[in-house]
Protein backbone atom coordinates (compact mmCIF):
# COMPACT_ATOMS: atom_id res chain seq x y z
CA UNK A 1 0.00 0.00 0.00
CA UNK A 2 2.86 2.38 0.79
CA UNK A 3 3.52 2.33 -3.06
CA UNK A 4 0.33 3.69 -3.90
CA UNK A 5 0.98 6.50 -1.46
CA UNK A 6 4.31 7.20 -3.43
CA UNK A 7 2.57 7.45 -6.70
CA UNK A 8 -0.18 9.48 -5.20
CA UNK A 9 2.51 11.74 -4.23
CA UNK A 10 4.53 11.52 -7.74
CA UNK A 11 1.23 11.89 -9.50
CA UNK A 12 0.65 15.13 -7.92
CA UNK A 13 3.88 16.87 -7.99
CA UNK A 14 4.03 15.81 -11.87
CA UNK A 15 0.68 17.49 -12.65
CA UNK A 16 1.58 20.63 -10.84
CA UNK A 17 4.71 20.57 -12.39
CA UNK A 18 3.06 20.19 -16.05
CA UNK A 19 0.57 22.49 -14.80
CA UNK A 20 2.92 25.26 -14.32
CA UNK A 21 4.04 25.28 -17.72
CA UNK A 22 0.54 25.19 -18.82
CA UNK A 23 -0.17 28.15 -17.24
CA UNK A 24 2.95 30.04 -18.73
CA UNK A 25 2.86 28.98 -22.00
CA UNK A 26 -1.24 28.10 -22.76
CA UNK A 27 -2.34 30.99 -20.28
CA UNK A 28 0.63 33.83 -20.58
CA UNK A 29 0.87 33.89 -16.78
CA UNK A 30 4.99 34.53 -17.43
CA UNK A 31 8.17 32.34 -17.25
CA UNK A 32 8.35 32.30 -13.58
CA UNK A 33 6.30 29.61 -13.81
CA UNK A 34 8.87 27.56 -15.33
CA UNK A 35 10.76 27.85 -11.59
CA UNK A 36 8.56 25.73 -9.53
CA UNK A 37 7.22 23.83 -12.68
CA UNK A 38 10.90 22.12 -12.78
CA UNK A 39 11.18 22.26 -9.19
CA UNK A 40 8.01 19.87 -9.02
CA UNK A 41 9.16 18.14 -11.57
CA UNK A 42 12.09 17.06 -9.81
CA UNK A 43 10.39 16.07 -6.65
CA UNK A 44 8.02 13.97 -8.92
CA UNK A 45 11.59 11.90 -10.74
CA UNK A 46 12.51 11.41 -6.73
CA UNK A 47 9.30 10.26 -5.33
CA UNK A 48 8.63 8.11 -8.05
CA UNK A 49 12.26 5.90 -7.02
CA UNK A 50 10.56 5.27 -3.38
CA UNK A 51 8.29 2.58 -5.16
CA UNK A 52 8.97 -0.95 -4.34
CA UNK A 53 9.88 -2.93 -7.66
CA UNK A 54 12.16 -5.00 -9.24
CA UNK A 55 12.63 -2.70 -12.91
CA UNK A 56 11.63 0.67 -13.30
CA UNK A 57 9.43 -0.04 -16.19
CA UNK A 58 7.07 -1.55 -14.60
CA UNK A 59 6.99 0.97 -11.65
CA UNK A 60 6.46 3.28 -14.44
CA UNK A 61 3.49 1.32 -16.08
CA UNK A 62 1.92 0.93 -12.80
CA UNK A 63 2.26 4.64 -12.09
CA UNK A 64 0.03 5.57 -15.29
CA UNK A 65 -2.77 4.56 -13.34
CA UNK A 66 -2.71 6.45 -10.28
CA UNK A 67 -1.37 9.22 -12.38
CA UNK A 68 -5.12 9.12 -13.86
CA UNK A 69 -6.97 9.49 -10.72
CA UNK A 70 -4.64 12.30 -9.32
CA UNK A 71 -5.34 14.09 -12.92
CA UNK A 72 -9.36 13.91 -12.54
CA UNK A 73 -9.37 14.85 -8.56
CA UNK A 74 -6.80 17.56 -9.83
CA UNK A 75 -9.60 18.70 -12.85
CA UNK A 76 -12.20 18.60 -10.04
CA UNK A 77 -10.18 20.23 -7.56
CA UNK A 78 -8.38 22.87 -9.20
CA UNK A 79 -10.09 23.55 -12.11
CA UNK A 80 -13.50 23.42 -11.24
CA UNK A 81 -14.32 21.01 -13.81
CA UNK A 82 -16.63 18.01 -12.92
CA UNK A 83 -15.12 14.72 -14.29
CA UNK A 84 -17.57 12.72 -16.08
CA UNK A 85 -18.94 9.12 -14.78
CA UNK A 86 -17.16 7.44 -17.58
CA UNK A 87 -13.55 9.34 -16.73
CA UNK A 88 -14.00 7.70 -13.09
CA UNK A 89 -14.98 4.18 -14.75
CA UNK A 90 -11.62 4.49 -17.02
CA UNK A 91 -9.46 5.55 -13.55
CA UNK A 92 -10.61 2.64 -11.67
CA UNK A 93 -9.90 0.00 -14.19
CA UNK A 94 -6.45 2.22 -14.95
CA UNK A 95 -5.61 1.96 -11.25
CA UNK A 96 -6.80 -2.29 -11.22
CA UNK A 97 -4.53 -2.53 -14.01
CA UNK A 98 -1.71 -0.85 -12.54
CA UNK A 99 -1.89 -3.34 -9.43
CA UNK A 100 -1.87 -5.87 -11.70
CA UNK A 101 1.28 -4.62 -13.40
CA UNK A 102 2.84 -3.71 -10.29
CA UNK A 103 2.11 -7.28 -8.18
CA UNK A 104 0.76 -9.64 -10.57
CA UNK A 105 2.27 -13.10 -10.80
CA UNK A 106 5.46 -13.38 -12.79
CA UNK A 107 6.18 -16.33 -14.47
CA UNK A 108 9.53 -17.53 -15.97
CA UNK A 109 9.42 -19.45 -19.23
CA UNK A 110 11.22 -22.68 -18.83
């Protein structure tokens, strides 16, 4: 469970980062943006290392899925926009897949 918490945490330092540069390049809010949009950025690259796997890949796929769910609560949250029924639908299979990926049974051709 403590990995979910890590890419909770990755998830939303990574959108704020992205964010940033939204806002400075999509909304002219200035370059000074770009300051804490790297800053995040790099907190998100160092967060994401806490998770428990064997290859980064897969710590990576897994990651895609919680990264969905942070990116609708952060649509809700911050910009006021209600995610649809469907969008939540899509996250929770995302984040079922990503335990899958993440713990699923490995097997070893012989």
């Amino acid at each position: 469970m403590l990995n979910y918490l890590w890419f909770f945490l990755a998830a939303l330092f990574e959108i704020f980062g992205c964010y940033a540069f939204w806002l400075w390049l999509r909304m002219d809010r200035g370059a000074a943006w770009a300051v804490p949009g790297l800053l995040s950025l790099t907190l998100f690259a160092l967060l994401l290392t806490r998770v428990e796997a064997a290859y980064a890949g897969r710590a990576y796929a897994a990651y895609g899925g919680i990264y969905i769910v942070a990116s609708l609560l952060w649509l809700a949250l911050v910009e006021r926009s209600r995610p649809l029924a469907s969008d939540w639908l899509g996250a929770g299979l995302c984040v079922l897949g990503a335990g899958i990926v993440l713990w699923g049974p490995r097997f070893n051709p012989a």
